[in-house]
Protein backbone atom coordinates (compact mmCIF):
# COMPACT_ATOMS: atom_id res chain seq x y z
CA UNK A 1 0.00 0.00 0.00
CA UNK A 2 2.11 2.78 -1.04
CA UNK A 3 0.88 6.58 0.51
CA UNK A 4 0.88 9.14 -1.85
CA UNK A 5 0.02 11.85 0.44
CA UNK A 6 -0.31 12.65 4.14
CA UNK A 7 -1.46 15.68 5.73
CA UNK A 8 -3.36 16.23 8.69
CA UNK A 9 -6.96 16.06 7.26
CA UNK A 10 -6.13 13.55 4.46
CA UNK A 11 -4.41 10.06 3.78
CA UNK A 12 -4.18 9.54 0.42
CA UNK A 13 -3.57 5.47 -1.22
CA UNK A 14 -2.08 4.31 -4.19
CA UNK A 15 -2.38 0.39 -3.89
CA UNK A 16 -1.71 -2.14 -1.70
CA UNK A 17 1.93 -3.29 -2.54
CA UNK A 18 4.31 -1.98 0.02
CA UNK A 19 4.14 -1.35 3.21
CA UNK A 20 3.46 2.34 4.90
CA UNK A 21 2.89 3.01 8.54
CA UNK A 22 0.93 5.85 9.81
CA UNK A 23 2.25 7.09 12.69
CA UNK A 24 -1.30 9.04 13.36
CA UNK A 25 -5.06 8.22 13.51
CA UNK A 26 -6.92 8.97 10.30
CA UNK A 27 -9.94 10.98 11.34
CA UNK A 28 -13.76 9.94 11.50
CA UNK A 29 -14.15 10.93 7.62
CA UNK A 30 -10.95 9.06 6.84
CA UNK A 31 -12.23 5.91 8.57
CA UNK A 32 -15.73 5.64 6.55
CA UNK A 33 -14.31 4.80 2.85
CA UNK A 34 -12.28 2.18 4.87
CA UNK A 35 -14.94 0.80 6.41
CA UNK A 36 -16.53 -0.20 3.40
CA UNK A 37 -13.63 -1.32 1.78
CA UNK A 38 -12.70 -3.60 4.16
CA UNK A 39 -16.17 -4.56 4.61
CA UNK A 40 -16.60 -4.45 0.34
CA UNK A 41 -16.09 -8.83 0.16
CA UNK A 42 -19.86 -8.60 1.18
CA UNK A 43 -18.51 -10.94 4.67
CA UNK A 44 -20.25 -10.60 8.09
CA UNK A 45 -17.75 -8.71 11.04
CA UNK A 46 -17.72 -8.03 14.19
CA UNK A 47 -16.73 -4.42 15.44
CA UNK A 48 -13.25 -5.98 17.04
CA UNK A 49 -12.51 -7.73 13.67
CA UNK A 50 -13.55 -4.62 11.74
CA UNK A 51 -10.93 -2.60 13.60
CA UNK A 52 -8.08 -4.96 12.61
CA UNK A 53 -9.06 -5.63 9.24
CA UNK A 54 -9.06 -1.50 9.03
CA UNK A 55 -5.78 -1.13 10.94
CA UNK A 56 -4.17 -3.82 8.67
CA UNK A 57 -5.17 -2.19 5.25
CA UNK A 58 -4.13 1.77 6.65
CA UNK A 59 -1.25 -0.29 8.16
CA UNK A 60 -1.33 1.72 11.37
CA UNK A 61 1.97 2.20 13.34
CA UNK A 62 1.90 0.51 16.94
CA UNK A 63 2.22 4.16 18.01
CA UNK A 64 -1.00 4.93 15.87
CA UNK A 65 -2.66 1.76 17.79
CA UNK A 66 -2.04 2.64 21.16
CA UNK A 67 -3.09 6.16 21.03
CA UNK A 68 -6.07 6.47 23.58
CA UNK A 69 -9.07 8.75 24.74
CA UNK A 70 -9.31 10.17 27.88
CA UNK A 71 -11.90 6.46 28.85
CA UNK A 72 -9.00 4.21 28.01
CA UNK A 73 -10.24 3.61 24.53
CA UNK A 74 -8.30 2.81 21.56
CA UNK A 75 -8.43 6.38 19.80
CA UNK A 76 -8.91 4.12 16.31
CA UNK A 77 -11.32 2.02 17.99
CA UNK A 78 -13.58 5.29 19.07
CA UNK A 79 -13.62 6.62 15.82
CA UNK A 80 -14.39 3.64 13.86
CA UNK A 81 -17.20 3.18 16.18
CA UNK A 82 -18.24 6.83 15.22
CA UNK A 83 -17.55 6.01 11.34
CA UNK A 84 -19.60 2.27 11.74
CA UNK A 85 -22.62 4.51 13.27
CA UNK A 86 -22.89 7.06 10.70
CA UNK A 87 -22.62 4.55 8.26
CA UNK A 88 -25.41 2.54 9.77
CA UNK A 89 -27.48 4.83 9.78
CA UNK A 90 -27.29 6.39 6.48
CA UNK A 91 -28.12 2.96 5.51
CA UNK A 92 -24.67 2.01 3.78
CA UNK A 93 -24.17 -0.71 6.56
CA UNK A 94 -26.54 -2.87 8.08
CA UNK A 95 -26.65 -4.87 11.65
CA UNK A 96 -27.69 -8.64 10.74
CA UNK A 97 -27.14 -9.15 14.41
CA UNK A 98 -25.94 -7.17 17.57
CA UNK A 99 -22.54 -5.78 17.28
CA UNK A 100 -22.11 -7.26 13.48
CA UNK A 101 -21.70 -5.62 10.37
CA UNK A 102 -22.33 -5.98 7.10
CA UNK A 103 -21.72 -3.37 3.76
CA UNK A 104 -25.33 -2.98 1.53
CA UNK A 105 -25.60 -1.87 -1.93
CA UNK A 106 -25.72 2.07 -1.24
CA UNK A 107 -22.82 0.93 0.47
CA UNK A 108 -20.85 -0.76 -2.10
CA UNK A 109 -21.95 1.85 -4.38
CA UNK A 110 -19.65 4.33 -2.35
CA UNK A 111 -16.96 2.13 -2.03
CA UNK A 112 -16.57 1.58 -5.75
CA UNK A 113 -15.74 5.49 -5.92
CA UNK A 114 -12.99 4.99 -4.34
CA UNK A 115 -12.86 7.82 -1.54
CA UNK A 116 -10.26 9.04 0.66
CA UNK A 117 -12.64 10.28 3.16
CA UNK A 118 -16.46 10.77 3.53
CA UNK A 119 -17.64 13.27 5.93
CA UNK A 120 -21.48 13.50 7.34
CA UNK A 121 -21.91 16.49 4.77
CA UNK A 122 -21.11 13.83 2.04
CA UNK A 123 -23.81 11.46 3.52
CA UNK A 124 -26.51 14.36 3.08
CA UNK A 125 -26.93 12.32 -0.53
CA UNK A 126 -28.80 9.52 1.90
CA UNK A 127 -32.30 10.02 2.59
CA UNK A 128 -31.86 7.83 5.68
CA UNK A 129 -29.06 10.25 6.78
CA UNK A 130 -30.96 13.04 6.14
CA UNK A 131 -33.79 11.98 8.41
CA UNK A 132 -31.41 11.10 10.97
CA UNK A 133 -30.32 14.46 10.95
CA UNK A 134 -33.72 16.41 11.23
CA UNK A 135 -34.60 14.09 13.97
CA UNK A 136 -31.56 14.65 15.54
CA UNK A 137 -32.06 18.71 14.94
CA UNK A 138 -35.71 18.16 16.35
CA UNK A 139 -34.65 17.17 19.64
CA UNK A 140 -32.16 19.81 20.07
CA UNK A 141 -34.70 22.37 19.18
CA UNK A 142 -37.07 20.82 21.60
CA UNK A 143 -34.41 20.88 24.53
CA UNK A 144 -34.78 25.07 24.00
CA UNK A 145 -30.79 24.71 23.26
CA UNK A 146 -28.15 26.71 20.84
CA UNK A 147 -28.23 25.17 17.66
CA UNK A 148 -24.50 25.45 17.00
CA UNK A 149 -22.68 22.00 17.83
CA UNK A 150 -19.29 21.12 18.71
CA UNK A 151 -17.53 19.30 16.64
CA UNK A 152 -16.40 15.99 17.34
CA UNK A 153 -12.55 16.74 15.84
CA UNK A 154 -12.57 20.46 16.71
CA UNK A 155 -10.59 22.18 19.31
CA UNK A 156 -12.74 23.31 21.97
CA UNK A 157 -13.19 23.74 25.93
CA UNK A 158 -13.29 20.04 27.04
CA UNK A 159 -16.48 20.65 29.37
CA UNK A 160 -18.37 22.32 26.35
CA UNK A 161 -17.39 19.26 23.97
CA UNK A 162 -18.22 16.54 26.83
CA UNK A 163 -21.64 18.68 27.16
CA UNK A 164 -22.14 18.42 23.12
CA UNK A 165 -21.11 14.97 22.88
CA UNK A 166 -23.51 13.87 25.28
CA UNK A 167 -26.18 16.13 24.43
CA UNK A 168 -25.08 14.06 20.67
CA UNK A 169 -25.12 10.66 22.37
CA UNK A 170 -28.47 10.94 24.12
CA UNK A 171 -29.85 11.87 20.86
CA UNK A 172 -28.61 9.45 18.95
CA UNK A 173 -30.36 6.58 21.74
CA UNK A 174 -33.28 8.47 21.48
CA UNK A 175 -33.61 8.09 17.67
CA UNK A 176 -32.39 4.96 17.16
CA UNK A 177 -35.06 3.71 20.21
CA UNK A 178 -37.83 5.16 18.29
CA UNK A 179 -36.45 2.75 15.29
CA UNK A 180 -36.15 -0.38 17.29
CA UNK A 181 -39.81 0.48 18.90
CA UNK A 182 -41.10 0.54 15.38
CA UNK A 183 -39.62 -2.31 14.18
CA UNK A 184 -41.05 -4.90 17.44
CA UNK A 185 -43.94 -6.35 17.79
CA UNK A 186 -47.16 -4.17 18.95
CA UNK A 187 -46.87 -6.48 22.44
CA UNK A 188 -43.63 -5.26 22.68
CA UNK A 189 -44.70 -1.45 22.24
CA UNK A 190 -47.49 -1.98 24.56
CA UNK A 191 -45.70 -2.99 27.50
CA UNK A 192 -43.27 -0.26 27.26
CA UNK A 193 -45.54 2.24 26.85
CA UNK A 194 -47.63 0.95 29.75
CA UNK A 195 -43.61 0.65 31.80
CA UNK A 196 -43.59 4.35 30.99
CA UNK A 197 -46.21 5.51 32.42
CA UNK A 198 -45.72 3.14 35.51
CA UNK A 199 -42.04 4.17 36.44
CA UNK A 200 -43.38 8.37 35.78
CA UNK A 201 -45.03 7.64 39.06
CA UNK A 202 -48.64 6.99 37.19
CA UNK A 203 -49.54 4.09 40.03
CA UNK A 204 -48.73 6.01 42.44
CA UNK A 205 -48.10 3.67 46.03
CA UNK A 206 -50.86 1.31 46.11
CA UNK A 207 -51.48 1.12 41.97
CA UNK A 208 -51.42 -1.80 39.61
CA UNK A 209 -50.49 -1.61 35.79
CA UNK A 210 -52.20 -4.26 33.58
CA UNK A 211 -50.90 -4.54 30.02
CA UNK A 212 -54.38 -5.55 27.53
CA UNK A 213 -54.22 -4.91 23.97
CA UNK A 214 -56.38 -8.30 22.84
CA UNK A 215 -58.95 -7.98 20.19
CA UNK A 216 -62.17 -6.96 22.02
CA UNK A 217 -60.59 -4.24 24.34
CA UNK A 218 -62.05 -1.54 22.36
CA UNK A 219 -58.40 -0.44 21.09
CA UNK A 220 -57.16 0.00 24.80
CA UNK A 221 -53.69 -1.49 25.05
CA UNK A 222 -53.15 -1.37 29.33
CA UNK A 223 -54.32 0.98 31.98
CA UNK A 224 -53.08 2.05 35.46
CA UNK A 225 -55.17 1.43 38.39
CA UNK A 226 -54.26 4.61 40.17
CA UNK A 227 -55.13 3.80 44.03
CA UNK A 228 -55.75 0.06 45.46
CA UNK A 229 -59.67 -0.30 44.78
CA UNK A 230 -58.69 0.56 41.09
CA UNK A 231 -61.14 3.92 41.55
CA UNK A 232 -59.36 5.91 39.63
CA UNK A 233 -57.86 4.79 36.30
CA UNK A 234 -55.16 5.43 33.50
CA UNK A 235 -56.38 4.15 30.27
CA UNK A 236 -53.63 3.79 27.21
CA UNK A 237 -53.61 3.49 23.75
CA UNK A 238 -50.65 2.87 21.77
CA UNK A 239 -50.17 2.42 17.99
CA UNK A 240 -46.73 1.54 16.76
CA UNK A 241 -46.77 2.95 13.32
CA UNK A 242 -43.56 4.19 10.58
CA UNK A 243 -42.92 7.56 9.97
CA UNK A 244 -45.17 7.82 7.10
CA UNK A 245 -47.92 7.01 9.02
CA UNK A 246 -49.59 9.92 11.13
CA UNK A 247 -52.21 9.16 13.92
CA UNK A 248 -55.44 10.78 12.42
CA UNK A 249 -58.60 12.71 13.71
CA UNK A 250 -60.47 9.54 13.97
CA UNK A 251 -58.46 8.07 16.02
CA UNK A 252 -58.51 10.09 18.39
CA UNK A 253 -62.69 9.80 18.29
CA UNK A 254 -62.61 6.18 18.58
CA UNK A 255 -60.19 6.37 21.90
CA UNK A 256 -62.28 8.88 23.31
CA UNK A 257 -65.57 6.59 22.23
CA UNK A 258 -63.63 4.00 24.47
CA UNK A 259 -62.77 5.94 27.46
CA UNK A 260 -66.29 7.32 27.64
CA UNK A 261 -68.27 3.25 27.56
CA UNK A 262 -65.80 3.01 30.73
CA UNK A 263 -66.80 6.23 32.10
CA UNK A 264 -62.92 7.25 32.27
CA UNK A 265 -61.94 10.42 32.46
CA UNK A 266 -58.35 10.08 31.55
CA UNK A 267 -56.96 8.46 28.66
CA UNK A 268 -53.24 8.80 27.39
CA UNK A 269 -52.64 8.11 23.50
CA UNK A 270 -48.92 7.01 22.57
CA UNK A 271 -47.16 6.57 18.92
CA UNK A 272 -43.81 5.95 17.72
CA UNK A 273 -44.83 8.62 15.16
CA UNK A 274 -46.76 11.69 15.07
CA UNK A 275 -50.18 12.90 15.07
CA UNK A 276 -51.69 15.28 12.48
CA UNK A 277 -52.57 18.84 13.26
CA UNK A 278 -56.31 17.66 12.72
CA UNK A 279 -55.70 15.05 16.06
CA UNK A 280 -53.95 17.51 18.22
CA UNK A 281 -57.41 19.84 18.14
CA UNK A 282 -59.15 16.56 18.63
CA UNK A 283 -57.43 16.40 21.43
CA UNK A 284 -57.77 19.44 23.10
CA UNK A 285 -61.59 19.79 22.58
CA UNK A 286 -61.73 16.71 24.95
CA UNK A 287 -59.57 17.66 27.64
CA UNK A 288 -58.93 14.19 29.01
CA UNK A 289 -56.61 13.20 26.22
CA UNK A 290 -52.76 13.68 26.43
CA UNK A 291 -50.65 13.02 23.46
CA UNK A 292 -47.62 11.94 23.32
CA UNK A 293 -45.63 11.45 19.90
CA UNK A 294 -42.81 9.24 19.17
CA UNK A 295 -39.65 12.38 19.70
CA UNK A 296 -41.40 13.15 23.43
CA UNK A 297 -41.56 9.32 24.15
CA UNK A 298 -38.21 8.02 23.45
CA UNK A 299 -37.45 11.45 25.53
CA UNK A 300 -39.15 9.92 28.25
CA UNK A 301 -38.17 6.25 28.28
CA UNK A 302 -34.53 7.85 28.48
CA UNK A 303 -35.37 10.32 31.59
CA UNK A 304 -37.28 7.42 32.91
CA UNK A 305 -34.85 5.21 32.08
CA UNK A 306 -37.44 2.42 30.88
CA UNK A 307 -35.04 -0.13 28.24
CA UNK A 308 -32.27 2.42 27.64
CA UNK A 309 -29.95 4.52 29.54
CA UNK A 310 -28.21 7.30 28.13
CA UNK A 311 -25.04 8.79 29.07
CA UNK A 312 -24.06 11.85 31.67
CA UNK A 313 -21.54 14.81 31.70
């Protein structure tokens, strides 16, 4: 592999004859094209064996190698995780299993360009990517926050870039929760929903939580008995539906059809998407509905802690 040019943003490759050591770790954008090269024989990898296989073909120094972060980890390691992420979610990788990966078309469609580096402006071409990011943009808007972000490779204050990164992180769970929610069974969606509301203090001391959603519950998926003689009640629905899908006016009608036959007069309706401006009036004409789209409740499972944990400055 014989370098034809090193710089500090770019590492440049002739071939693979020869050997060259790199005496520094290529940067996130440097890592992606690798990834998918290395990754390009269409083969099934773990992270660890990724990491190798990319140290082997940028023949990385042993000084290169034992760089570390301030955690202990492998510098290369920590940005190949960052490259493998992007890369995942832009839809040029794919996870057939938990911490494997393996290249898809899109992806071997970049590779065959034959890049030196591939930065998350490049990915912008991705629809997936571009998702990502609004989502991503969404929930920093929501937080009431700056919308300037520190870059991952930039020289900044350490606190402000270990605030950004995690402010980063927890976004990143929270987006990629709302995916894996979608993509379980309704069961599954159910019971977390109905966990939610449990561990927000809903049962209060002497409660009970029931998880339902069988054909012939009138489209209520679990309630929470608030106090022990199950007086006063929680009811929930939840509908686990893709992006594209938007909870509707009647919707809305039909829960409140079912709260009223039980006389409730509280009823909490939950998606992993969002609801139409047409819903949300719905909603507010009735009082005793609170909605809560799929951005607030992967918010709230993270607070809450309920399947994930994120991380902490």
């Amino acid at each position: 592999m014989k370098l034809l040019e090193h710089k500090q943003c770019a590492v440049q490759f002739e071939s693979d004859e020869g050997v060259v050591m790199i005496d520094r770790v290529p940067t996130i954008d440097e890592f992606r094209p690798v990834t998918l090269r290395v990754l390009a024989d269409g083969e099934v990898r773990s992270f660890s064996q990724l990491c190798a296989a990319a140290a082997k073909h940028l023949q990385l120094s042993e000084t290169a190698m034992e760089e570390r972060v301030p955690s202990g980890q492998p510098r290369y390691h920590n940005r190949m995780n960052w490259a493998c992420s992007g890369l995942v979610k832009s839809g040029l990788l794919e996870r057939p299993k938990r911490g494997m990966y393996r290249i898809t078309e899109d992806g071997l469609a970049v590779d065959a360009r034959g890049l030196t580096a591939y930065s998350e402006k490049d990915m912008l071409e991705w629809q997936r990517w571009r998702e990502y990011q609004d989502e991503i943009a969404e929930r920093k808007s929501a937080e009431s926050r700056q919308p300037d972000s520190v870059s991952v490779e930039a020289d900044f204050d350490p606190t402000e870039q270990a605030i950004e990164l995690t402010r980063i992180h927890n976004a990143s769970i929270e987006t990629e929760l709302r995916g894996k929610l979608q993509e379980g069974t309704p069961a599954f969606f159910e019971k977390a929903v109905v966990d939610l509301l449990w561990a927000m203090g809903y049962g209060g001391p002497h409660g009970e939580r029931e998880h339902l959603g069988k054909s012939g519950d009138g489209g209520i998926d679990g309630v929470i008995r608030q106090d022990a003689l199950g007086l006063n009640k929680v009811y929930i629905q939840a509908k686990r539906y893709a992006d594209s899908n938007h909870v509707g006016r009647p919707a809305i009608q039909q829960f409140f059809g079912s709260l009223s036959s039980r006389g409730a007069d509280r009823g909490v309706f939950i998606t992993t998407s969002r609801f139409s401006e047409e819903a949300k009036r719905e909603a507010e004409v009735y009082k005793t509905i609170i909605l809560i789209d799929g951005i607030r409740l992967t918010k709230l499972m993270l607070e809450y802690k309920v399947g994930v944990e994120g991380a902490r400055f």
